[in-house]
Protein backbone atom coordinates (compact mmCIF):
# COMPACT_ATOMS: atom_id res chain seq x y z
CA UNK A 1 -1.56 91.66 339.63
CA UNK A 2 -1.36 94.65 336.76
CA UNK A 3 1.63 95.72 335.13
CA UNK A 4 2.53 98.51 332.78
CA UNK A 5 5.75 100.43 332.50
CA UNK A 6 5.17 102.86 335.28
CA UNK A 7 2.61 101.08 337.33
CA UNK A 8 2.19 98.02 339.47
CA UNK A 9 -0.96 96.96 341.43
CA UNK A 10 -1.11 94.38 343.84
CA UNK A 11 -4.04 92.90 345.77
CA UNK A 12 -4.36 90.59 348.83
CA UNK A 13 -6.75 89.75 351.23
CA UNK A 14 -6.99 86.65 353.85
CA UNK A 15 -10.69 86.48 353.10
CA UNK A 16 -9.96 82.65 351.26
CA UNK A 17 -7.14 81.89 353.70
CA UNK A 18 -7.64 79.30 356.23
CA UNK A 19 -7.88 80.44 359.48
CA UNK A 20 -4.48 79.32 360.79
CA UNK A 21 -2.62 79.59 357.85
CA UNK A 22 -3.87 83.60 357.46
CA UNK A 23 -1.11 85.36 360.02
CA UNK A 24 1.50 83.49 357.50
CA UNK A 25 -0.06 84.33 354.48
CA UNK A 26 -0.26 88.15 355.27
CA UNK A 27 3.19 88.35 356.70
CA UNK A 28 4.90 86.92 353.60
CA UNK A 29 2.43 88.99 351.40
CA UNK A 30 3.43 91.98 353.29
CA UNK A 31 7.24 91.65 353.10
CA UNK A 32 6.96 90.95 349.66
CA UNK A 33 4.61 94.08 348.59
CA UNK A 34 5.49 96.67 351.34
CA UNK A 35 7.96 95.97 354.40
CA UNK A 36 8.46 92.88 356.78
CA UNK A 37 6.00 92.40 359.83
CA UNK A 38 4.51 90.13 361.95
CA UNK A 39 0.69 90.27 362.13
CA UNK A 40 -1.84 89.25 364.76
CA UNK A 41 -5.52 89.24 365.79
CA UNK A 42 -7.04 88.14 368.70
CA UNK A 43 -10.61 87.94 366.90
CA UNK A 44 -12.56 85.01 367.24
CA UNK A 45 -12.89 84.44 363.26
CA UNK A 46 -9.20 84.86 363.00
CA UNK A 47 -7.26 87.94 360.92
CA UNK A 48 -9.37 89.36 358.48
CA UNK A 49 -7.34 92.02 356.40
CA UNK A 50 -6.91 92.97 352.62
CA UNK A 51 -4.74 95.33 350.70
CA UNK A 52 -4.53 97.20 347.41
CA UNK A 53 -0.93 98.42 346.82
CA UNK A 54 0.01 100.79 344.02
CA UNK A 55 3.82 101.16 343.30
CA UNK A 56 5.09 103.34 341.47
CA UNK A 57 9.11 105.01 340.35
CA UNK A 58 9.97 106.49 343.75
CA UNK A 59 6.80 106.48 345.76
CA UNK A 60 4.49 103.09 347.02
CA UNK A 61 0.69 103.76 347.95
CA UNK A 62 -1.65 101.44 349.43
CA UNK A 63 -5.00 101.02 350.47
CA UNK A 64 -5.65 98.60 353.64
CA UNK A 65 -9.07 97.83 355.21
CA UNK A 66 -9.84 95.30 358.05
CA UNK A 67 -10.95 93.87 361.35
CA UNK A 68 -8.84 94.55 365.03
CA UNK A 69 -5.38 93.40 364.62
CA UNK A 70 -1.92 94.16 365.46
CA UNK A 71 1.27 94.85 363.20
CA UNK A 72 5.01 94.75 364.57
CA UNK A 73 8.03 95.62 362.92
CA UNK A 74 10.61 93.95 365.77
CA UNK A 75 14.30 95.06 365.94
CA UNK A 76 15.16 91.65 364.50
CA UNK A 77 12.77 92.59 361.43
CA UNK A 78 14.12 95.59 361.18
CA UNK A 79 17.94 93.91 360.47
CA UNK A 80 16.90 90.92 358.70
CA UNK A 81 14.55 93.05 356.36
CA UNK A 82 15.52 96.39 355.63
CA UNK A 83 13.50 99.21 354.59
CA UNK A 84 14.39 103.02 354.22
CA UNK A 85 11.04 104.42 354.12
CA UNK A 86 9.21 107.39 355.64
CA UNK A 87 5.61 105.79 356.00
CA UNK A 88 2.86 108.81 356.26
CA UNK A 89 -0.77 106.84 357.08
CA UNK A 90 -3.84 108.76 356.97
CA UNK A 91 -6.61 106.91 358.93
CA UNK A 92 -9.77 106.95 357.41
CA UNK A 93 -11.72 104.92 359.98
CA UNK A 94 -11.35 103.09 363.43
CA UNK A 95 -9.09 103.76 366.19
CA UNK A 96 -5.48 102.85 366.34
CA UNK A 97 -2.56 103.37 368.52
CA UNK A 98 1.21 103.28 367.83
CA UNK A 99 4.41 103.17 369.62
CA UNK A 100 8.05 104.07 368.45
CA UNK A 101 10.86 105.63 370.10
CA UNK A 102 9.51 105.36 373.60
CA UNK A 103 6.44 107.14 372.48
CA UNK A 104 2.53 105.85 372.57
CA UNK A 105 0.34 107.98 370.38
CA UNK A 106 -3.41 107.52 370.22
CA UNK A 107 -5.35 107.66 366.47
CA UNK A 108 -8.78 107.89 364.98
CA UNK A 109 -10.27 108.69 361.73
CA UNK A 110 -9.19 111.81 360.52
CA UNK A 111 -5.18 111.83 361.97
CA UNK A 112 -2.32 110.99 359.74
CA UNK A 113 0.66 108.96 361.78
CA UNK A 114 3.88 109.26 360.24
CA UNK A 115 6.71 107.26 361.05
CA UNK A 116 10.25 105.24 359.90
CA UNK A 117 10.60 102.15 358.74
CA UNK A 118 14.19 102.16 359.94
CA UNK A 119 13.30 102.11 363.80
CA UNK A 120 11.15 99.28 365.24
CA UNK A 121 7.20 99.78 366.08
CA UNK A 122 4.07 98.32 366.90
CA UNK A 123 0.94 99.72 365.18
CA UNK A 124 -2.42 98.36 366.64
CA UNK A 125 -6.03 98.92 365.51
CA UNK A 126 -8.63 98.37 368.21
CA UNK A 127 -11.69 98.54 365.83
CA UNK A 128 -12.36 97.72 362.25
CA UNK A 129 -10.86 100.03 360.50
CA UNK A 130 -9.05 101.31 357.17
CA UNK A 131 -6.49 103.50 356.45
CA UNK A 132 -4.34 104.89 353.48
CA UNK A 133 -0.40 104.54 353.15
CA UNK A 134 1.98 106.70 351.27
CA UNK A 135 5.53 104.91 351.14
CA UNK A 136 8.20 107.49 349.95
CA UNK A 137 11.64 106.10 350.47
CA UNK A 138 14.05 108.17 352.80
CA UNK A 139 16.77 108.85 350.41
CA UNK A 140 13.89 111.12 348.48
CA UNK A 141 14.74 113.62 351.24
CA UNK A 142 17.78 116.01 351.39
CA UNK A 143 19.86 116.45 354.38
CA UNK A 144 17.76 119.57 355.71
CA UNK A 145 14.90 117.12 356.81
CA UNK A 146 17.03 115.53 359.06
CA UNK A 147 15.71 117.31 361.69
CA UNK A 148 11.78 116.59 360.81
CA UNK A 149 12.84 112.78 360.71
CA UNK A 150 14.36 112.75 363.84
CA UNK A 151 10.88 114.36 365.56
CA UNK A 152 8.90 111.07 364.01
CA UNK A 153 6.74 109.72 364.88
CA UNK A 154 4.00 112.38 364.67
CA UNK A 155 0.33 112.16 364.89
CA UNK A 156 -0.58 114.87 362.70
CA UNK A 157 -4.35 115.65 363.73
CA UNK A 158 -7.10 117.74 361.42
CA UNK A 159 -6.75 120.77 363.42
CA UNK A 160 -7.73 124.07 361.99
CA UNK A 161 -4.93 125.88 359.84
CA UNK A 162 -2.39 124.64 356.93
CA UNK A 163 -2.16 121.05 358.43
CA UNK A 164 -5.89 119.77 358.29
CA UNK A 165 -5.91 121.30 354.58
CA UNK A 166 -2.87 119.39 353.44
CA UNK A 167 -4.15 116.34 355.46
CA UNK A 168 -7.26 116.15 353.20
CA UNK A 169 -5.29 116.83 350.20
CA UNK A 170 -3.33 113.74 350.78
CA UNK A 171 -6.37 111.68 351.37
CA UNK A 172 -8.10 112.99 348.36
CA UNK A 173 -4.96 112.96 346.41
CA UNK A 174 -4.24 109.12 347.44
CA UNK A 175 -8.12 107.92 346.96
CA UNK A 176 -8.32 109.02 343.77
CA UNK A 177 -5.36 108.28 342.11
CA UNK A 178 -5.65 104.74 343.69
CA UNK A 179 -9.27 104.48 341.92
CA UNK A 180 -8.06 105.33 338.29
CA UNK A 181 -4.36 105.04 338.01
CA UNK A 182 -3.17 106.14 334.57
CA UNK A 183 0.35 106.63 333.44
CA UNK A 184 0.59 109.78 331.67
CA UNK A 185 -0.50 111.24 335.40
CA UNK A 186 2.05 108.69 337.39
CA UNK A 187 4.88 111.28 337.28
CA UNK A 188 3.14 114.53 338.72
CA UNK A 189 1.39 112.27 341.23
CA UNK A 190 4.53 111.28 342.74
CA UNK A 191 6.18 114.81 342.78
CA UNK A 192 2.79 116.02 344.26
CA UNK A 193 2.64 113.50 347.16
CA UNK A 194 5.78 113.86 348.17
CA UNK A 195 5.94 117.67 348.23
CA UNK A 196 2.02 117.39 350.18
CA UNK A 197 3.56 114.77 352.98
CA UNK A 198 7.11 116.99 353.46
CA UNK A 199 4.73 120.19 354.09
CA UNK A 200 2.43 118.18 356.12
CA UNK A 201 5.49 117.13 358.50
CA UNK A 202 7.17 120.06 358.18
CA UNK A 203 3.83 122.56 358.93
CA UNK A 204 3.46 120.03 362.30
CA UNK A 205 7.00 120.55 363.36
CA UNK A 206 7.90 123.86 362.34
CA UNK A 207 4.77 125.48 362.47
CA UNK A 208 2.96 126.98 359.16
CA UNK A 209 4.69 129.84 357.94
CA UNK A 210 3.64 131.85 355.33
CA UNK A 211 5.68 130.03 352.31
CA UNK A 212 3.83 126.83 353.38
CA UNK A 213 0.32 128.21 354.48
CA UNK A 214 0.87 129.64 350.48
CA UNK A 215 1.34 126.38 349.28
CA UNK A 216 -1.48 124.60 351.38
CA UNK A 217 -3.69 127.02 349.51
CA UNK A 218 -2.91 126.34 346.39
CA UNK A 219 -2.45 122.64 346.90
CA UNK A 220 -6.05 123.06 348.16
CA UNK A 221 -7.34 124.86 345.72
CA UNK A 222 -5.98 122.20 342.95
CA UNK A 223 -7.79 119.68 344.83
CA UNK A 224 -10.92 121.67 344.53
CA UNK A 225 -10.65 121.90 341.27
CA UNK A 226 -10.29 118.68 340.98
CA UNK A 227 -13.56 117.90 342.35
CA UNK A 228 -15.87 120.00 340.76
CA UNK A 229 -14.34 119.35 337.02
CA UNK A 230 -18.03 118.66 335.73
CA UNK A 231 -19.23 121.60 336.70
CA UNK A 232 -19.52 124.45 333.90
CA UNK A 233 -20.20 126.95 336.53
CA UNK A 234 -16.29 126.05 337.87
CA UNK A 235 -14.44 129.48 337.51
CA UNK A 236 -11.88 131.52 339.08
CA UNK A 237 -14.17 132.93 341.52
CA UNK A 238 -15.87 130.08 342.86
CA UNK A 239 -12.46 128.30 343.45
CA UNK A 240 -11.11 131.38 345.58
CA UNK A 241 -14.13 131.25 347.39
CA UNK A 242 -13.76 127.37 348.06
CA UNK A 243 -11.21 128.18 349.38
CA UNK A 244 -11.48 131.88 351.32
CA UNK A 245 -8.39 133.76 349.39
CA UNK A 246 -8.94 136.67 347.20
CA UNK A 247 -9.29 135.91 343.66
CA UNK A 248 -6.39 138.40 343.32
CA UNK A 249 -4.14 136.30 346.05
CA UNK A 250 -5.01 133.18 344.60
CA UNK A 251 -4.01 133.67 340.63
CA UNK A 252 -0.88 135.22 341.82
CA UNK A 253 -0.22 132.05 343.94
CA UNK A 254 -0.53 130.18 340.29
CA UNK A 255 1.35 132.46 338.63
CA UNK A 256 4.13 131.26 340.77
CA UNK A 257 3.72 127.90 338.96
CA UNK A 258 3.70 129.49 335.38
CA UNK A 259 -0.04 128.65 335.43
CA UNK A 260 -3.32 130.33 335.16
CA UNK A 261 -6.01 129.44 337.49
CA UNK A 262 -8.66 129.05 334.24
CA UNK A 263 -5.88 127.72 332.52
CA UNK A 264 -5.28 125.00 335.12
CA UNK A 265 -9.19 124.31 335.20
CA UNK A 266 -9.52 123.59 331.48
CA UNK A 267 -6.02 121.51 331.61
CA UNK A 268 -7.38 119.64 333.88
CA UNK A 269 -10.82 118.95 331.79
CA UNK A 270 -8.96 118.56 328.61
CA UNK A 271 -6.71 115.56 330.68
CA UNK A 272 -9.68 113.38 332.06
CA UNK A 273 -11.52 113.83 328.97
CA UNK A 274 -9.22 112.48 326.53
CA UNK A 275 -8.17 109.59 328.59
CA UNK A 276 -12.07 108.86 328.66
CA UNK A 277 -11.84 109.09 324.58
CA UNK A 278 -9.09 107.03 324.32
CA UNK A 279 -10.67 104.34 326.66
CA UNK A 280 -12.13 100.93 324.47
CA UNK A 281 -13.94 100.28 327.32
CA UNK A 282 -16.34 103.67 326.94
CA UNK A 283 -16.72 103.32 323.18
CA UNK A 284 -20.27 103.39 323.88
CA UNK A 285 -20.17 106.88 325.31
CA UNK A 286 -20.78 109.39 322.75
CA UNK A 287 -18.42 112.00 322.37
CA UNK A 288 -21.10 114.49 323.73
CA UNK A 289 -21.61 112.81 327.00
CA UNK A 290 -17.86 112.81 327.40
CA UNK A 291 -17.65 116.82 326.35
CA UNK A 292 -20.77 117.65 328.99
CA UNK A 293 -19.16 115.07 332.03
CA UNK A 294 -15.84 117.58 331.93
CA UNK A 295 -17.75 121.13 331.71
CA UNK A 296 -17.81 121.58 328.32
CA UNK A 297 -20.90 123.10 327.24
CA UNK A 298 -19.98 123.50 323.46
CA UNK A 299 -19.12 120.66 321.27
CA UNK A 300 -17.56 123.10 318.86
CA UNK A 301 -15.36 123.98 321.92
CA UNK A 302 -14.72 120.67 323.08
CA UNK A 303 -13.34 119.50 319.28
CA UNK A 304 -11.16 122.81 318.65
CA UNK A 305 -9.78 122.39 322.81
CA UNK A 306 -8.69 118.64 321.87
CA UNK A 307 -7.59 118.94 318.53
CA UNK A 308 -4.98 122.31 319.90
CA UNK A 309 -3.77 119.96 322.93
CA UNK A 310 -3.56 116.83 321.38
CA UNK A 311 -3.30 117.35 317.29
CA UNK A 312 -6.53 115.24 316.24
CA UNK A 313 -9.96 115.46 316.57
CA UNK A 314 -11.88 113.98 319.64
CA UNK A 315 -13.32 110.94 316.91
CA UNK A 316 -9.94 110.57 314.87
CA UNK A 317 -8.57 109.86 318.73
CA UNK A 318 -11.36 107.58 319.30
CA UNK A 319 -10.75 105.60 315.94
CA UNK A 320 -6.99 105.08 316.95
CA UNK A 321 -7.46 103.34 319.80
């Protein structure tokens, strides 16, 4: 386990369990890191399952990867432990199905089931499989999402329009946060899952009007960005492009936020590349490599653009740490 002030990372897997003592094991680890269940596997070798979970102020994220097995949240689980929590699940492999409220809804890699902790289910996955979770508790919502709660759960498939876009924002979102967690990024991560899982519910219920197909773009567009940092070719253009606005459409939709779409670009390099400088553990990298991996073709540049942000010099950074 890995604590800091904001963050808290948790592991578990039954891979040195026993055999019998593994449905136990992951039941108590599971009420203790994430909400009470009762697990079960009818596979030969017995329940094979692991977990990463991330927690941070106001939002939980996990990462969970395994064979066929079954998960049930029983009305007596649901009294004995509570837990006020809309769960939103993209499914990154396998098949799965899931039953709440009456309702049986078939998954596969690619869907995102949401649902509430605060009614009983049974969530099943019929082939090895892994999947993300994003656990924001209900009281994060105001009274004028009662109505999108009530019409969980959903099975929010990758169809073509503002859903399948903020779908694989989430993912991307999730995956990479979960791979290099830092602090200084915990707070904007939260605000930004939660808004990306309220559109994604909302844009399935309500359909995607043009306030939220707005927002999909530029949530897309961010995410873009966000993958093609390295790059020195990564401009205004190519981003609107990415993602089939007008470059004219597209700054105004950041001008909403106060922000610039180069401006958010070099942010955005300026961010990951100090944390890099700051990091003992890349001491070896020269300050060069570090300039070049974030787009910076200009060492000159790279100095003047940290020194501005951060009041020191990229080495003077380096030498604090």
């Amino acid at each position: 386990m890995t604590n800091s002030t904001v963050l808290s990372c948790t592991r578990g897997s039954t891979a040195d369990v026993p055999a019998r003592d593994r449905m136990a094991y992951w039941d108590a680890f599971n009420a203790a890191t994430l909400v009470g269940l009762r697990c079960s596997s009818l596979s030969p070798a017995g329940l094979e399952v692991e977990k990463t979970d991330l927690a941070l102020p106001g939002l939980g994220v996990a990462d969970i990867s395994g064979r066929d097995h079954v998960i049930e949240r029983s009305p007596a689980l649901v009294r004995q432990l509570p837990k006020e929590s809309l769960f939103a699940c993209p499914i990154l492999s396998g098949r799965a199905y899931f039953i709440q409220r009456d309702r049986c809804l078939l998954a596969e890699a690619g869907d995102v089931v949401v649902y509430d902790t605060r009614v009983p289910y049974l969530f099943g996955f019929l082939t090895p499989m892994r999947q993300l979770l994003v656990d924001i508790p209900i009281t994060t919502f105001d009274d004028r999402f009662d109505a999108e709660l009530a019409a969980l759960p959903l099975r929010i498939a990758p169809k073509p329009g503002a859903g399948a876009m903020l779908g694989a924002t989430l993912r991307a979102s999730v995956e990479r946060f979960m791979r290099d967690p830092v602090e200084e990024d915990a707070a904007r991560f939260v605000e930004h899952t939660r808004t990306l899982v309220a559109e994604l519910i909302d844009a399935e219920v309500n359909g995607a009007g043009a306030s939220r197909a707005s927002l999909s773009y530029l949530l897309t567009a961010k995410q873009y960005i966000a993958t093609h940092l390295g790059d020195p070719e990564l401009g205004p253009q190519a981003v609107a492009d990415a993602v089939g606005l007008s470059l004219r459409h597209l700054s105004r939709l950041f001008a909403g936020e106060g922000d610039s779409i180069t401006q958010h670009i070099w942010s955005e390099r300026l961010s990951h590349a100090h944390r890099e400088l700051v990091d003992a553990r890349l001491r070896k990298t020269s300050i060069g490599e570090i300039a070049f991996r974030w787009g910076f073709s200009s060492q000159a540049h790279f100095s003047r653009a940290i020194r501005e942000r951060y009041g020191a010099s990229p080495m003077a950074l380096r030498s604090a740490c």
